[in-house]
Protein backbone atom coordinates (compact mmCIF):
# COMPACT_ATOMS: atom_id res chain seq x y z
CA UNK A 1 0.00 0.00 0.00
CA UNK A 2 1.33 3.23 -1.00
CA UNK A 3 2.17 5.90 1.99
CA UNK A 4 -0.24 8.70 1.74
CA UNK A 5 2.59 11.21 2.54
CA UNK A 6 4.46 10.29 -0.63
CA UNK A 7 1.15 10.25 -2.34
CA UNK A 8 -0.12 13.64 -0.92
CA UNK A 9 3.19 15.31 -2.46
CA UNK A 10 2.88 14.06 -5.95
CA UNK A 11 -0.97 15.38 -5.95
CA UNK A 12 -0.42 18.62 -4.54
CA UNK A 13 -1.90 20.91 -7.91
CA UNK A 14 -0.18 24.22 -6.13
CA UNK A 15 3.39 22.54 -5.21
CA UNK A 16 5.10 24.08 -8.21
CA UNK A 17 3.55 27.61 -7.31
CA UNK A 18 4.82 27.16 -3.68
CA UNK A 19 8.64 26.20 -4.80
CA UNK A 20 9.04 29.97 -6.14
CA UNK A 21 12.46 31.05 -5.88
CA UNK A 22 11.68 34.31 -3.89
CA UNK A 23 9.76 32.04 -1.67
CA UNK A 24 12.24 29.15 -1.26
CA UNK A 25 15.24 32.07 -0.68
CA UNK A 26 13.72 33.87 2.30
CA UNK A 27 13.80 30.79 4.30
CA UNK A 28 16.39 30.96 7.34
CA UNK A 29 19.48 29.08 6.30
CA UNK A 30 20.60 25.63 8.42
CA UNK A 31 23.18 26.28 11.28
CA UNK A 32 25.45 23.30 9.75
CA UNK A 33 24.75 24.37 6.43
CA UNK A 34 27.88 23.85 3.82
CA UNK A 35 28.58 26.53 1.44
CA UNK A 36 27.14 25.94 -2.26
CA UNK A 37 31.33 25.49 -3.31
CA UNK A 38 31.70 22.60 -0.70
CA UNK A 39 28.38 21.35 -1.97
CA UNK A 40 29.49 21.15 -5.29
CA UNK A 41 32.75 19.18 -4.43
CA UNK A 42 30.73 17.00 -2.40
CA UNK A 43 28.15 16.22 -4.66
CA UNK A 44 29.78 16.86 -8.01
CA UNK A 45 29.33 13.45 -9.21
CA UNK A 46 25.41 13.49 -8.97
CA UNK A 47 25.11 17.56 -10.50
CA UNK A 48 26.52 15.97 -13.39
CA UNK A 49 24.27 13.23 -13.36
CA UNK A 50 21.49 15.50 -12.58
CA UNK A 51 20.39 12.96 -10.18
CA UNK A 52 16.85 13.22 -7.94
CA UNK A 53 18.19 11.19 -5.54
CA UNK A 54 20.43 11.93 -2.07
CA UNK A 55 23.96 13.06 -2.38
CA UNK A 56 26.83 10.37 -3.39
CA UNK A 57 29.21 8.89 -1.02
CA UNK A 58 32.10 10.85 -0.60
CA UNK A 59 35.17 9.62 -1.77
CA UNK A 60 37.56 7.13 -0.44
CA UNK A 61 40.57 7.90 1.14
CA UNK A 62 42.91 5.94 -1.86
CA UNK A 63 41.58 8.49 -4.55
CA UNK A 64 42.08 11.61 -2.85
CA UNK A 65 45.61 12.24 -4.42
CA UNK A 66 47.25 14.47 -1.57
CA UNK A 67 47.59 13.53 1.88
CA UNK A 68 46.53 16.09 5.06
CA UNK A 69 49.09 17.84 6.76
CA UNK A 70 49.36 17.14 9.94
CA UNK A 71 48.19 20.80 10.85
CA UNK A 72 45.06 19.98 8.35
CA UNK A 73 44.16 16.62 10.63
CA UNK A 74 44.44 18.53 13.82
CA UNK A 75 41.69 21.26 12.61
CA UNK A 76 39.43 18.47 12.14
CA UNK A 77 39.53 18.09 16.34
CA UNK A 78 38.04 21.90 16.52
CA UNK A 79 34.52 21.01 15.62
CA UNK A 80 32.27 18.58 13.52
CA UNK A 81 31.71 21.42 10.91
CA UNK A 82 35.57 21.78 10.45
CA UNK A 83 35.84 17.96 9.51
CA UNK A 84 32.99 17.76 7.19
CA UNK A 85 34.05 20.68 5.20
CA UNK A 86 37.35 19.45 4.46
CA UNK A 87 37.11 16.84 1.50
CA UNK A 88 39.89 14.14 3.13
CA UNK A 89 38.59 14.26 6.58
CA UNK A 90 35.04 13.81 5.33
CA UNK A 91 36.65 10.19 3.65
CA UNK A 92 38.29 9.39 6.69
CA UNK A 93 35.08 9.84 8.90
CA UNK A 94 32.47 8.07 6.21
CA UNK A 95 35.14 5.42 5.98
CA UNK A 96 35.36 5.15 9.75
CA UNK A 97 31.63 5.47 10.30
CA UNK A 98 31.03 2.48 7.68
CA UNK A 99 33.89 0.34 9.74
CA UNK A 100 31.29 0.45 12.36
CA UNK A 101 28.28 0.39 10.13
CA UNK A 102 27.00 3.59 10.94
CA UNK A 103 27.74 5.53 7.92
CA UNK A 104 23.64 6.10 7.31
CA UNK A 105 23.53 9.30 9.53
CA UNK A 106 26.39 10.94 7.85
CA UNK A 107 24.56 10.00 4.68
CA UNK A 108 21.84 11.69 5.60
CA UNK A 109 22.97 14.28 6.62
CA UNK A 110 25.02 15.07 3.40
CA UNK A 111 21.51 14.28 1.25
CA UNK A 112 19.65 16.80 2.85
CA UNK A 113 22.64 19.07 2.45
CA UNK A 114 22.33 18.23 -1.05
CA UNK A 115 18.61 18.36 -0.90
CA UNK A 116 18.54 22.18 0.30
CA UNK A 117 20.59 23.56 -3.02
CA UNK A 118 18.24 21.85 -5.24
CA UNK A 119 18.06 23.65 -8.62
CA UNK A 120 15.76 23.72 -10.33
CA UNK A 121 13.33 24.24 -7.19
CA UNK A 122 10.61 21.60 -9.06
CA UNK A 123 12.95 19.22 -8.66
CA UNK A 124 12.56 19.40 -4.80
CA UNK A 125 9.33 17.59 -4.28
CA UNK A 126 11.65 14.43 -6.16
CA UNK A 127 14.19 14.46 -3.66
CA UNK A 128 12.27 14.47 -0.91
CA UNK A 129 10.42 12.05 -1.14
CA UNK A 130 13.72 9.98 -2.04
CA UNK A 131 15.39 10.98 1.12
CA UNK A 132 11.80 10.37 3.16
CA UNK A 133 11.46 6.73 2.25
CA UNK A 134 15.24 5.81 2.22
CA UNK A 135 16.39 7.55 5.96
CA UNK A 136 12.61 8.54 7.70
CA UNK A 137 10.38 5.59 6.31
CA UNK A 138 12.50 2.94 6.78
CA UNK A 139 13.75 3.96 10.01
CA UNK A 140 17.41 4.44 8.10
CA UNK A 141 18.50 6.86 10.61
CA UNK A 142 17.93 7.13 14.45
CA UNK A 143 15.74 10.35 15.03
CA UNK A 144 12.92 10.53 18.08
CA UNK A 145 9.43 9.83 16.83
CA UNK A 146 8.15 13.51 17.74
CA UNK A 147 10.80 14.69 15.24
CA UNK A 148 9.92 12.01 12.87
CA UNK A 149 6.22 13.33 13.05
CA UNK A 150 7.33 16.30 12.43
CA UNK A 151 9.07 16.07 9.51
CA UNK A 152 5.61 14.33 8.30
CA UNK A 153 3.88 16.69 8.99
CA UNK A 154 6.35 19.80 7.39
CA UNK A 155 6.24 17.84 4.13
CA UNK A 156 2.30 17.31 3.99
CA UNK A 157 2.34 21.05 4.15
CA UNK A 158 4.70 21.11 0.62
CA UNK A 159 8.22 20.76 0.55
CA UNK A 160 10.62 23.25 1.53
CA UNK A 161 14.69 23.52 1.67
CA UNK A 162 13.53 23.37 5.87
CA UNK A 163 11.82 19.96 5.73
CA UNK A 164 14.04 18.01 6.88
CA UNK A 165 15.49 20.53 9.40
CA UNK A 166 14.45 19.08 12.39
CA UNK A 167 15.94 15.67 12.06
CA UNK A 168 18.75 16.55 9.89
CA UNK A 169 20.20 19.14 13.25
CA UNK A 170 19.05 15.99 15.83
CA UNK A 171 21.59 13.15 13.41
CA UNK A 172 24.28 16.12 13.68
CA UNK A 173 24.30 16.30 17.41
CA UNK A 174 24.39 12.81 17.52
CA UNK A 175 26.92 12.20 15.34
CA UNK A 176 29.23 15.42 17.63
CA UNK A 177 28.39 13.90 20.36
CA UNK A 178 29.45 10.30 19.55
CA UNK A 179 30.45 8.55 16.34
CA UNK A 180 32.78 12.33 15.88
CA UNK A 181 34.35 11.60 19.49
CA UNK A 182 34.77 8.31 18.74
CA UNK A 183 36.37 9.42 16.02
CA UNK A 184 38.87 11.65 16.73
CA UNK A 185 40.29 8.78 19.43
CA UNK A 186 40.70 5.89 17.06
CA UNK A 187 43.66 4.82 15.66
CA UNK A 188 42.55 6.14 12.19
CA UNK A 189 42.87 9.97 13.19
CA UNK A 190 45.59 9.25 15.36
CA UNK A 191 48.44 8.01 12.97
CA UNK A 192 47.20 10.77 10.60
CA UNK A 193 47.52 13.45 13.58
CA UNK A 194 50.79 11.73 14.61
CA UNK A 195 52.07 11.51 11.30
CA UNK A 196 54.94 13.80 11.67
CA UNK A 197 56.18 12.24 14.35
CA UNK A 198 56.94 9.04 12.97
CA UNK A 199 54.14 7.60 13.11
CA UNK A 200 53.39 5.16 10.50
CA UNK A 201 50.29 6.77 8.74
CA UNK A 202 48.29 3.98 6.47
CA UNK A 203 45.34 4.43 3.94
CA UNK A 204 42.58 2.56 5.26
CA UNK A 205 41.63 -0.11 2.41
């Protein structure tokens, strides 16, 4: 049986009215929100594609050609937002998040990132439902069921870049407060913080 949410999106008549662009601009930005150039290197592989559905994984450590300086790694220990906006940290966390088979919330939360500079706006309504049945739905990601309701609720009301606020700010916290400490105290960040002194730094495979 199809979910009436999904269905209620598609049937909207006034959805493409509501997705104006002076509309969609005046709403407030996201706290954790990436800048549209970090976007684009994040998600470059799917603009090209034009793809409706959440962002790509980013890439793995072994194709990033240049290795972190040490002084690069150690930024990553200031804050969440300084390791997800650096392109090699963001491999080394994915691939450290999928080592414990976790990597779902950082998923997530790199969709809706992806989700939020949607262009055209008409392809919005597309998207979200993509990211509602693969992370909401399905129960992909762990978010509290009064934000999970909510999120129902925002999107029965049309789609917005804001949607998917609520639970995308609730999977950040969680992720600072534990898969990113957990992080920045295994021995993947380690060697790479270490590296200069002489510390043997590997590629994970």
């Amino acid at each position: 049986m199809d979910h009436p949410l999904i269905i209620l999106i598609f049937l909207l008549p006034v959805l493409r009215r509501s997705l104006s662009e002076g509309s969609l601009l005046q709403e407030p930005p996201s706290p954790h929100f990436l800048s549209d150039s970090t976007i684009h290197c994040l998600t470059r592989t799917a603009t090209l594609h034009h793809s409706p559905g959440p962002a790509p994984n980013p890439p793995s450590p072994q194709t990033l050609r240049k290795q972190p300086s040490t002084g690069e790694v150690l930024k990553w220990a200031e804050s969440l937002e300084a390791l997800l906006t650096n392109q090699y940290g963001l491999a080394m966390f994915r691939h450290f998040l999928k080592s414990e088979f976790s990597e779902e919330n950082l998923d997530f939360w790199l969709a809706v990132e992806r989700y939020k500079n949607t262009r055209p706006f008409s392809k919005m309504a597309a998207r979200a439902e993509t990211i509602y049945n693969e992370f909401i739905s399905a129960n992909g990601v762990n978010v509290d069921s009064f934000v999970r309701e909510s999120t129902n609720q925002s999107l029965q009301f049309g789609v917005s870049p804001t949607s998917f606020q609520q639970a995308q700010d609730q999977i950040f916290t969680l992720m600072e407060s534990d898969s990113y400490q957990r992080f920045l105290k295994s021995r993947l960040y380690t060697q790479l913080a270490n590296q200069d002194s002489g510390m043997t730094s590997e590629l994970p495979n």
